[in-house]
Protein backbone atom coordinates (compact mmCIF):
# COMPACT_ATOMS: atom_id res chain seq x y z
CA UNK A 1 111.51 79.62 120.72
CA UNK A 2 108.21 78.64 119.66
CA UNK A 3 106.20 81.55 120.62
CA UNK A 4 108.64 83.75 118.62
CA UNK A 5 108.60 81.06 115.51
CA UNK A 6 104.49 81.22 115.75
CA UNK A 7 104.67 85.12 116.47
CA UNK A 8 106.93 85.60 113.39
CA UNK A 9 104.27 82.96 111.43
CA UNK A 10 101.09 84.74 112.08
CA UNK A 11 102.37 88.02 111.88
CA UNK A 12 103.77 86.81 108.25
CA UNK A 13 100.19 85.36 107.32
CA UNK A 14 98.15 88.51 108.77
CA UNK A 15 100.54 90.38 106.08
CA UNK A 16 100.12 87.85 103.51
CA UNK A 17 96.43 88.07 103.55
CA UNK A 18 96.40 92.08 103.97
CA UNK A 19 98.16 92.22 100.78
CA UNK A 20 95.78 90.01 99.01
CA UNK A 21 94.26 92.55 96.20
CA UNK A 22 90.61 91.90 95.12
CA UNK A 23 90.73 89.89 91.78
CA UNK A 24 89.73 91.73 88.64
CA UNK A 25 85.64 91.64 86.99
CA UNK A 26 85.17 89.24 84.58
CA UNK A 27 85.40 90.19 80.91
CA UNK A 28 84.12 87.73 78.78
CA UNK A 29 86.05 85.68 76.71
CA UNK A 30 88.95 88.07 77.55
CA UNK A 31 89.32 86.72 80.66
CA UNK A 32 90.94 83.55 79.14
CA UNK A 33 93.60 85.65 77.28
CA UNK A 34 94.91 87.34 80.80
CA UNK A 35 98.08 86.12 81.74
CA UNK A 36 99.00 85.62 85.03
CA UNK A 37 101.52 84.11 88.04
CA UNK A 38 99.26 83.53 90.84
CA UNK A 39 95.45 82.43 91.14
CA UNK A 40 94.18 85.79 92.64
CA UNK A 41 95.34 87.29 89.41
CA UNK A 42 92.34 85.61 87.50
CA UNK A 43 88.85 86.98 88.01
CA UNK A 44 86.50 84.82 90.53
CA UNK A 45 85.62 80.90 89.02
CA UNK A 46 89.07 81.10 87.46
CA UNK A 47 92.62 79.81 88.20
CA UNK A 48 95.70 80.49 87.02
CA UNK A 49 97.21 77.66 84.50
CA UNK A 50 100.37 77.28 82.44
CA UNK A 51 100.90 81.38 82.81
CA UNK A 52 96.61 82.15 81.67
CA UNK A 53 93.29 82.54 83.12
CA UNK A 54 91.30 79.48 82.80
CA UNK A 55 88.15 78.17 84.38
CA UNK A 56 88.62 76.67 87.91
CA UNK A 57 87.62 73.23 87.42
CA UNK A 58 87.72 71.38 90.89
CA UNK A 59 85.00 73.82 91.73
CA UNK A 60 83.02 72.64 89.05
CA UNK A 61 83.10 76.00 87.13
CA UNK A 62 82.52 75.38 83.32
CA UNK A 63 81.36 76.92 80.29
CA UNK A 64 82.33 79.98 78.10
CA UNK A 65 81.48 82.30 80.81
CA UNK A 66 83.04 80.18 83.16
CA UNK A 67 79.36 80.47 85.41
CA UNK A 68 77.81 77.02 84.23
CA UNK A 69 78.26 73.98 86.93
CA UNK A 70 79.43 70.57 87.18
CA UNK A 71 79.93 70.09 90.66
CA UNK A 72 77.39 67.55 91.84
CA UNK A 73 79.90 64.79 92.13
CA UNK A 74 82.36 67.12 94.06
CA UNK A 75 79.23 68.27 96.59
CA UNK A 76 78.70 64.38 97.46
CA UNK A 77 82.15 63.73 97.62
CA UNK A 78 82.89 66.62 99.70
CA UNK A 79 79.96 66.17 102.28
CA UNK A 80 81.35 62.50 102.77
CA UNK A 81 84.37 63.94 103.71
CA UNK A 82 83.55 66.66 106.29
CA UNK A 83 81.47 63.72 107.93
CA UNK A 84 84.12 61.84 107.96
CA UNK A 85 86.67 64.49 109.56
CA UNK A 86 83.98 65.38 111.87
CA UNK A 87 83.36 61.53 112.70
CA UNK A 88 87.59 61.41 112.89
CA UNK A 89 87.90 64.43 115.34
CA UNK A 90 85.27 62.81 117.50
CA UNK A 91 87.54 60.09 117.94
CA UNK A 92 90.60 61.85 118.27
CA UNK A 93 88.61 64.15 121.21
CA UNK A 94 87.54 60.37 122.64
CA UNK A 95 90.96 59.58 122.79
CA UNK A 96 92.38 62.77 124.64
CA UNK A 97 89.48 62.53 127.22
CA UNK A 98 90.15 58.16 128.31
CA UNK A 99 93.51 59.17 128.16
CA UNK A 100 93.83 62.38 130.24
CA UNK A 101 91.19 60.49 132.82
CA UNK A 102 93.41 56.97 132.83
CA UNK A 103 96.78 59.61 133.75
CA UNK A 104 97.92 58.58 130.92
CA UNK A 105 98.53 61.66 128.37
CA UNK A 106 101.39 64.51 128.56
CA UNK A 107 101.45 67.00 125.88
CA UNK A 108 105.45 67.40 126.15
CA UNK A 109 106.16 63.23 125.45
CA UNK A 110 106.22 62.22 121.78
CA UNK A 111 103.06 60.07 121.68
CA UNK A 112 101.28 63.30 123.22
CA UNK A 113 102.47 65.29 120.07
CA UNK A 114 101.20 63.13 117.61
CA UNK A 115 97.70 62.74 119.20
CA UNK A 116 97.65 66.57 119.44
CA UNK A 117 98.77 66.53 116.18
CA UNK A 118 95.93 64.08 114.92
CA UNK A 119 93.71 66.90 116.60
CA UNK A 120 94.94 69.96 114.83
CA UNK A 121 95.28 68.02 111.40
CA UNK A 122 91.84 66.51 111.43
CA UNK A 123 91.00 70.28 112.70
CA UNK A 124 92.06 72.26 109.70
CA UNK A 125 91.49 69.11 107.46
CA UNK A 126 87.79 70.39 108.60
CA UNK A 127 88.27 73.89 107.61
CA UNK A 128 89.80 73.42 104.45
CA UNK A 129 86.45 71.18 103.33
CA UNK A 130 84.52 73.99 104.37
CA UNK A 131 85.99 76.66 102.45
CA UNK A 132 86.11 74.03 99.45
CA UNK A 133 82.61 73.64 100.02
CA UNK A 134 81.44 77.42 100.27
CA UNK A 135 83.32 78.20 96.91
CA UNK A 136 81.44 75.04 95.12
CA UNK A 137 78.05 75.98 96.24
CA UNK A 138 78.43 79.78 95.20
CA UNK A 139 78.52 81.31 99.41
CA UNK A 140 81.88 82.83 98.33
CA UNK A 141 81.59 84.88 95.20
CA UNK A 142 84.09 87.02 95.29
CA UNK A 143 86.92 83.98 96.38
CA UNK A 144 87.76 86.25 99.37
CA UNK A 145 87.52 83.35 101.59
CA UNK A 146 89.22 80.86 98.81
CA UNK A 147 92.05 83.47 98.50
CA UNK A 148 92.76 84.46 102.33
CA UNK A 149 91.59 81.59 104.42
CA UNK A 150 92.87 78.11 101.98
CA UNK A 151 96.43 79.66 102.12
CA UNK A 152 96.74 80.00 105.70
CA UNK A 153 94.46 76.83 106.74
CA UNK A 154 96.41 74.65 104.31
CA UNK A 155 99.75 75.57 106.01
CA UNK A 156 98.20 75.02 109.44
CA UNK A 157 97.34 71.60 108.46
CA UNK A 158 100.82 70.83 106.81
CA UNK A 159 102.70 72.02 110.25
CA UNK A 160 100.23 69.66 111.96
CA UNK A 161 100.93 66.99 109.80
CA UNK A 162 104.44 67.03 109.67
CA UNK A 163 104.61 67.11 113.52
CA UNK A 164 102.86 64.63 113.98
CA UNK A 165 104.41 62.25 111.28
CA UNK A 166 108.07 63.07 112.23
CA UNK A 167 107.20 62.22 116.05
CA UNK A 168 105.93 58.84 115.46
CA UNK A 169 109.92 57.59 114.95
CA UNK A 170 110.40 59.82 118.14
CA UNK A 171 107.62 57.50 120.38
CA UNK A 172 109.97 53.86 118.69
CA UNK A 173 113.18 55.42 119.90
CA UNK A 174 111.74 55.87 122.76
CA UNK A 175 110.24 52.29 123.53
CA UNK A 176 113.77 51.08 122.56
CA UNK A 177 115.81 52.94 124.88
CA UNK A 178 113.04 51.98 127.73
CA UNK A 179 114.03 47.92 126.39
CA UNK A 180 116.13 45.69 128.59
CA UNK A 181 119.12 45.75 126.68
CA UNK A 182 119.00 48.98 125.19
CA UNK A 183 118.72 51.14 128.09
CA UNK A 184 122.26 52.31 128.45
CA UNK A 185 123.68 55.89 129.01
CA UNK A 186 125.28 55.63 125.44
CA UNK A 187 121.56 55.26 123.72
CA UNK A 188 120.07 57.76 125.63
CA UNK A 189 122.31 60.34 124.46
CA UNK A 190 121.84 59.18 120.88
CA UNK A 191 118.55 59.06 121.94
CA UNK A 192 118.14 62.94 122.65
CA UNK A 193 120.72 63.77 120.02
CA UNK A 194 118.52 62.26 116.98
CA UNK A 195 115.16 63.74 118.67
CA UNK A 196 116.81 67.11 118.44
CA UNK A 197 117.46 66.84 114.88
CA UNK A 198 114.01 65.11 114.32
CA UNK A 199 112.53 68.18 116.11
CA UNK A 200 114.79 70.87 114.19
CA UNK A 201 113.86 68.97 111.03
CA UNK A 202 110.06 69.54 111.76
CA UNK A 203 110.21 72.94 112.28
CA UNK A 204 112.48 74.71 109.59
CA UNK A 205 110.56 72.08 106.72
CA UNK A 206 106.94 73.29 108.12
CA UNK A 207 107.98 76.72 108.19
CA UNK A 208 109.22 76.76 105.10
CA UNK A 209 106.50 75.01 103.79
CA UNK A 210 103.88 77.61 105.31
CA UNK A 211 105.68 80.32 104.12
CA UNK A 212 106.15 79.45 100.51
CA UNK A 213 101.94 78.87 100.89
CA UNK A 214 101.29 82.12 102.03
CA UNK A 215 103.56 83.77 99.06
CA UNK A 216 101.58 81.87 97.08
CA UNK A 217 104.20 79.55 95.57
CA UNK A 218 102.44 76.01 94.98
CA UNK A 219 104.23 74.59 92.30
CA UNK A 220 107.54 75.12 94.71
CA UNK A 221 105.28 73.72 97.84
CA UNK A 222 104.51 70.87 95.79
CA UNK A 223 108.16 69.76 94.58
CA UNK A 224 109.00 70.97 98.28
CA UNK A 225 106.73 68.44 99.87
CA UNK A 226 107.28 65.84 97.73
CA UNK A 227 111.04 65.97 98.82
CA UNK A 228 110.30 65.65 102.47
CA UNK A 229 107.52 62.78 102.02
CA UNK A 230 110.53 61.01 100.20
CA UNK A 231 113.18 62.03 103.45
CA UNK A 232 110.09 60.54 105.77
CA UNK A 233 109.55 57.35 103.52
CA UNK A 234 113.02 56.90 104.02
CA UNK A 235 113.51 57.00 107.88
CA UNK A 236 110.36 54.84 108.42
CA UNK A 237 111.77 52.25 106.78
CA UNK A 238 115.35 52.50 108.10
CA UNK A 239 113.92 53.62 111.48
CA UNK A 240 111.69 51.25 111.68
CA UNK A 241 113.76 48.05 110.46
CA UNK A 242 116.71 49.07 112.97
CA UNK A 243 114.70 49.90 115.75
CA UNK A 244 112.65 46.08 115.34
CA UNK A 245 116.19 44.67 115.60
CA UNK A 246 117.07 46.26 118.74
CA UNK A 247 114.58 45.63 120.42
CA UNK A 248 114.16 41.72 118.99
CA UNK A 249 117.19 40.76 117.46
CA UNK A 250 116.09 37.70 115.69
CA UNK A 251 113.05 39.71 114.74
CA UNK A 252 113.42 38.77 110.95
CA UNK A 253 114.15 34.72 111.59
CA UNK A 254 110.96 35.08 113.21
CA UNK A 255 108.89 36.52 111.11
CA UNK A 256 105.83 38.55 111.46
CA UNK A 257 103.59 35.57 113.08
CA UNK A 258 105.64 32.87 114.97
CA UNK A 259 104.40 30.00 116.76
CA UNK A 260 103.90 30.41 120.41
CA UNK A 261 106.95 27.41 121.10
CA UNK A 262 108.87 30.07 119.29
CA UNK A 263 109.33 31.81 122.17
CA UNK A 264 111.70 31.04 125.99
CA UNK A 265 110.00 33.59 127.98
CA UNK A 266 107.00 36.23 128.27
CA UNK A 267 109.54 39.21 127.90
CA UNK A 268 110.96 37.79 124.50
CA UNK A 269 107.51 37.16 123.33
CA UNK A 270 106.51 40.66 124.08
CA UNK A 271 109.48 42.62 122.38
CA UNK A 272 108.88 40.81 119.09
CA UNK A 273 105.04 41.91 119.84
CA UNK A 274 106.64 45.65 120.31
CA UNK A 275 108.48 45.21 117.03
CA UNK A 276 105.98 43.91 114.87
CA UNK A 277 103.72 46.47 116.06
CA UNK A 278 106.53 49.01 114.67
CA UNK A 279 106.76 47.28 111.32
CA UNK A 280 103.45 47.51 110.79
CA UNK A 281 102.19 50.53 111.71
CA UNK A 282 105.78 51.76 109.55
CA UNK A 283 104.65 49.51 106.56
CA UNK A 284 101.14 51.14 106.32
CA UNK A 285 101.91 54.78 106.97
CA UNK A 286 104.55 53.99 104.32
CA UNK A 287 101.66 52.67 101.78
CA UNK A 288 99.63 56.10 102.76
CA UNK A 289 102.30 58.25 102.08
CA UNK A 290 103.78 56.57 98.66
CA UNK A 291 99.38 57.42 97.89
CA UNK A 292 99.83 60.91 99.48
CA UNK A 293 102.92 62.17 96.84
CA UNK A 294 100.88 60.39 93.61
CA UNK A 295 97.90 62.77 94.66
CA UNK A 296 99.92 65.38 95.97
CA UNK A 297 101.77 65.44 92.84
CA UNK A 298 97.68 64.99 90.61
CA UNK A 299 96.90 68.25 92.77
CA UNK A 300 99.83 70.72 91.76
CA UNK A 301 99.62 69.69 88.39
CA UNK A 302 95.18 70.78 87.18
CA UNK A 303 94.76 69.73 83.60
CA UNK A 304 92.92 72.76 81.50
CA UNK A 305 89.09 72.94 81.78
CA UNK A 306 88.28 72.30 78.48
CA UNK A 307 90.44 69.00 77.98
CA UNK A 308 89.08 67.09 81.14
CA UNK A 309 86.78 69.04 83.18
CA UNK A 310 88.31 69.24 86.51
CA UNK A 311 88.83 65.38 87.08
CA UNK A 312 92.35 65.70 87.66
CA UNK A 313 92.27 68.42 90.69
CA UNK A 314 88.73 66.72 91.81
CA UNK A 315 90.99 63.23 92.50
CA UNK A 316 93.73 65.33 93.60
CA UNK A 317 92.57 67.62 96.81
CA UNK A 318 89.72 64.64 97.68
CA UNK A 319 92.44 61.92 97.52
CA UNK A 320 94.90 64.22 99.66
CA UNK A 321 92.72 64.67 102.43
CA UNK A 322 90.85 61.12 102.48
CA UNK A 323 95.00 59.91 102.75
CA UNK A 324 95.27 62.31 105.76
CA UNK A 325 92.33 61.41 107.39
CA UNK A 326 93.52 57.92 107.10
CA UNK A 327 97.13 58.60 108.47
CA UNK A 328 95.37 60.31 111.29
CA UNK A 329 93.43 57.28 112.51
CA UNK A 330 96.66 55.04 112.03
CA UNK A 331 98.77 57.45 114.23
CA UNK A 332 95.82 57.81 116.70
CA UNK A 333 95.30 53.98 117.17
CA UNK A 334 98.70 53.69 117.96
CA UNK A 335 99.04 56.10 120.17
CA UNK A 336 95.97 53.84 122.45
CA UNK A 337 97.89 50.37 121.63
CA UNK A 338 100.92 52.22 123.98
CA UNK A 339 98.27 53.25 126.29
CA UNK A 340 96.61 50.04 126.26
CA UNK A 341 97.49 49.08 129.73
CA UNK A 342 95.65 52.47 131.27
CA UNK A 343 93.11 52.45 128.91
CA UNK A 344 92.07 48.50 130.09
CA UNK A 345 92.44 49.28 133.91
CA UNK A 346 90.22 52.61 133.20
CA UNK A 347 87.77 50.13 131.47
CA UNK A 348 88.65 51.27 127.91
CA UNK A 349 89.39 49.35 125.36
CA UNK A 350 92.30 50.08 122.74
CA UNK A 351 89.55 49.93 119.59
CA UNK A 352 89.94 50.77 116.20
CA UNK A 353 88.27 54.36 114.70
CA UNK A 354 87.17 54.35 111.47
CA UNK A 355 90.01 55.37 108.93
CA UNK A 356 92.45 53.68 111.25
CA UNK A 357 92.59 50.18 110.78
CA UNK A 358 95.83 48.73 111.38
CA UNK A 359 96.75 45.30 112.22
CA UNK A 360 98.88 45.88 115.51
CA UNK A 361 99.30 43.30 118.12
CA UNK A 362 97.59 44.35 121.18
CA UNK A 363 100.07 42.87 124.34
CA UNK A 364 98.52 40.53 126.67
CA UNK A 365 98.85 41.39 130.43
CA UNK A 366 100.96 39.07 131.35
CA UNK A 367 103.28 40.15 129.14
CA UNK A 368 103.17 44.33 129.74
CA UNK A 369 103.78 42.85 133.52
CA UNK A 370 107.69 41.18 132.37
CA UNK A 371 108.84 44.01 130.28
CA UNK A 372 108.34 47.45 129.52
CA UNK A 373 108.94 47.22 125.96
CA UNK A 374 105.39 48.52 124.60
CA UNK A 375 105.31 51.54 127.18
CA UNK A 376 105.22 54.06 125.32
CA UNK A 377 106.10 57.79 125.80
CA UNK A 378 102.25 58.26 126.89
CA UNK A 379 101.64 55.51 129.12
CA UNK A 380 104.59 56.31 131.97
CA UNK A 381 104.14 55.37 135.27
């Protein structure tokens, strides 16, 4: 099924970008009367906005002629970012190797999605700086890169995304059904019943999503994204909150930091370890992606040139991408915390990359040894 969905999707975007038409010469002050539906229909250093031509701002295009700059702030910014995705891919690369030589990854388990995931993101996260930054310092004159390669690399990175944020509930399930308690026939099949959906969920909402890019439809991307941010808000907090009870049922009594006397045995103390770890990592993500709809919302909506010159898209794609680059480091990290016991024995700690500080618990050994509550779907024995 998924070589014909990714057949069907590159076949789609090779016809998408075939179709692209060159955009039309500049003509002066005309240019600003020309209406138009998409962004190719504006000649090169212009965008379409509110139905006219108008001067693309983010790139730091200004001026009557639309050929004076302003992009100097964008440049630095923009350069701290790609070193930063470079700097986040090196970890995520550092990860797959202590993993894959501790036998602890499986690209088929859930926590093996969502560090593949991290990879591909942070990937076209990469390429999407890169064309941003060609465009700003004049290497793509014409837009042909802006206007074939953005499209396609943007919806690469939103199926990457996606995948990897919808799995993370996927890798909790699964430390729940592997709980003493929890383990029964009965929660399996819920189990495998709710990953289907969560799976069939992924893929017709990133599908959609990359289509609608490649057509060229951003406004409906934009409202479309927001929609399933808002469906993922809402099953990392219900997800989360349920799952923390299952696996410690006086989780909440508790609280987040108990005193050791709290606690009758190792395996108790560990599952409320397993569920704070859950709560936490859910609480932050959900922080990062309330952030990612304000500035996915700033970046569909570019206010005109001449009002505010290009702050509003300039806070909208930089803020978008630092928020994934963050997420990525916060999904990564956790993926190691359910490797930690491999990692350790292969003399690897379960460290924190930059962009992906999170305050988990790490489990002490003597705990990981009474229950097999933290095991996640990566570390399997």
């Amino acid at each position: 099924m998924f070589s014909l969905r990714g057949s069907f999707l590159l076949l789609l975007a090779l016809k998408a970008v075939s179709v692209n038409a060159a955009r039309p010469a500049f003509a002066g002050n005309m240019s600003f009367a020309l209406t138009c539906e998409l962004e190719i229909e504006c000649p090169p250093k212009m965008f379409c906005y509110d139905g006219l031509c108008d001067c693309y701002g983010y790139y730091g295009h200004t001026g009557d002629d639309c050929q004076e700059s302003s992009a100097a702030g964008q440049l630095i910014m923009l350069a701290a970012l790609l070193t930063s995705a470079v700097f986040q891919q090196y970890q995520n690369f550092l990860t797959l190797y202590q993993l894959k030589k501790c036998d602890a990854f499986k690209a088929g388990t859930p926590a093996g999605t969502v560090l593949l995931a991290c990879c591909s993101s942070t990937f076209f996260e990469a390429c999407l700086l890169t064309v941003y930054l060609l465009v700003t310092i004049g290497a793509d004159p014409d837009y042909t890169v802006n206007d074939t390669a953005r499209p396609l690399i943007f919806g690469m990175l939103v199926i990457g995304k996606l995948t990897g944020m919808f799995a993370i509930p996927i890798m909790w399930m699964e430390i729940v059904v592997k709980s003493p308690g929890n383990n029964s026939d009965e929660n399996k099949k819920k189990y495998k019943q709710l990953t289907r959906i969560i799976h069939a969920t992924t893929i017709i909402s990133s599908s959609v999503v990359f289509i609608l890019l490649l057509l060229g439809k951003a406004a409906l991307v934009s409202a479309l994204f927001v929609l399933i941010l808002l469906m993922l808000l809402a099953l990392y907090q219900i997800a989360s909150r349920k799952l923390a009870i299952m696996i410690c049922k006086n989780f909440w009594e508790l609280g987040l930091t108990p005193s050791e006397d709290k606690f009758s045995n190792n395996a108790e103390k560990s599952g409320h370890k397993a569920a704070k770890n859950i709560i936490v990592v859910s609480n932050r993500v959900f922080r990062l992606i309330s952030a990612f709809i304000c500035f996915l919302l700033v970046f569909s909506r570019t206010v005109k040139q001449k009002s505010i010159p290009g702050i509003v898209p300039f806070l909208g794609v930089n803020g978008f991408v630092a928020i994934c680059l963050m997420m990525e480091g916060i999904c990564r990290n956790y993926v190691r915390l359910g490797s930690q016991k491999k990692l350790q024995k292969g003399g690897f700690g379960v460290g924190r990359g930059m962009f992906g500080m999170s305050k988990v618990t790490a489990l002490t050994t003597t705990a990981m040894s009474s229950t097999t509550v933290e095991q996640s779907s990566v570390d399997t024995n």
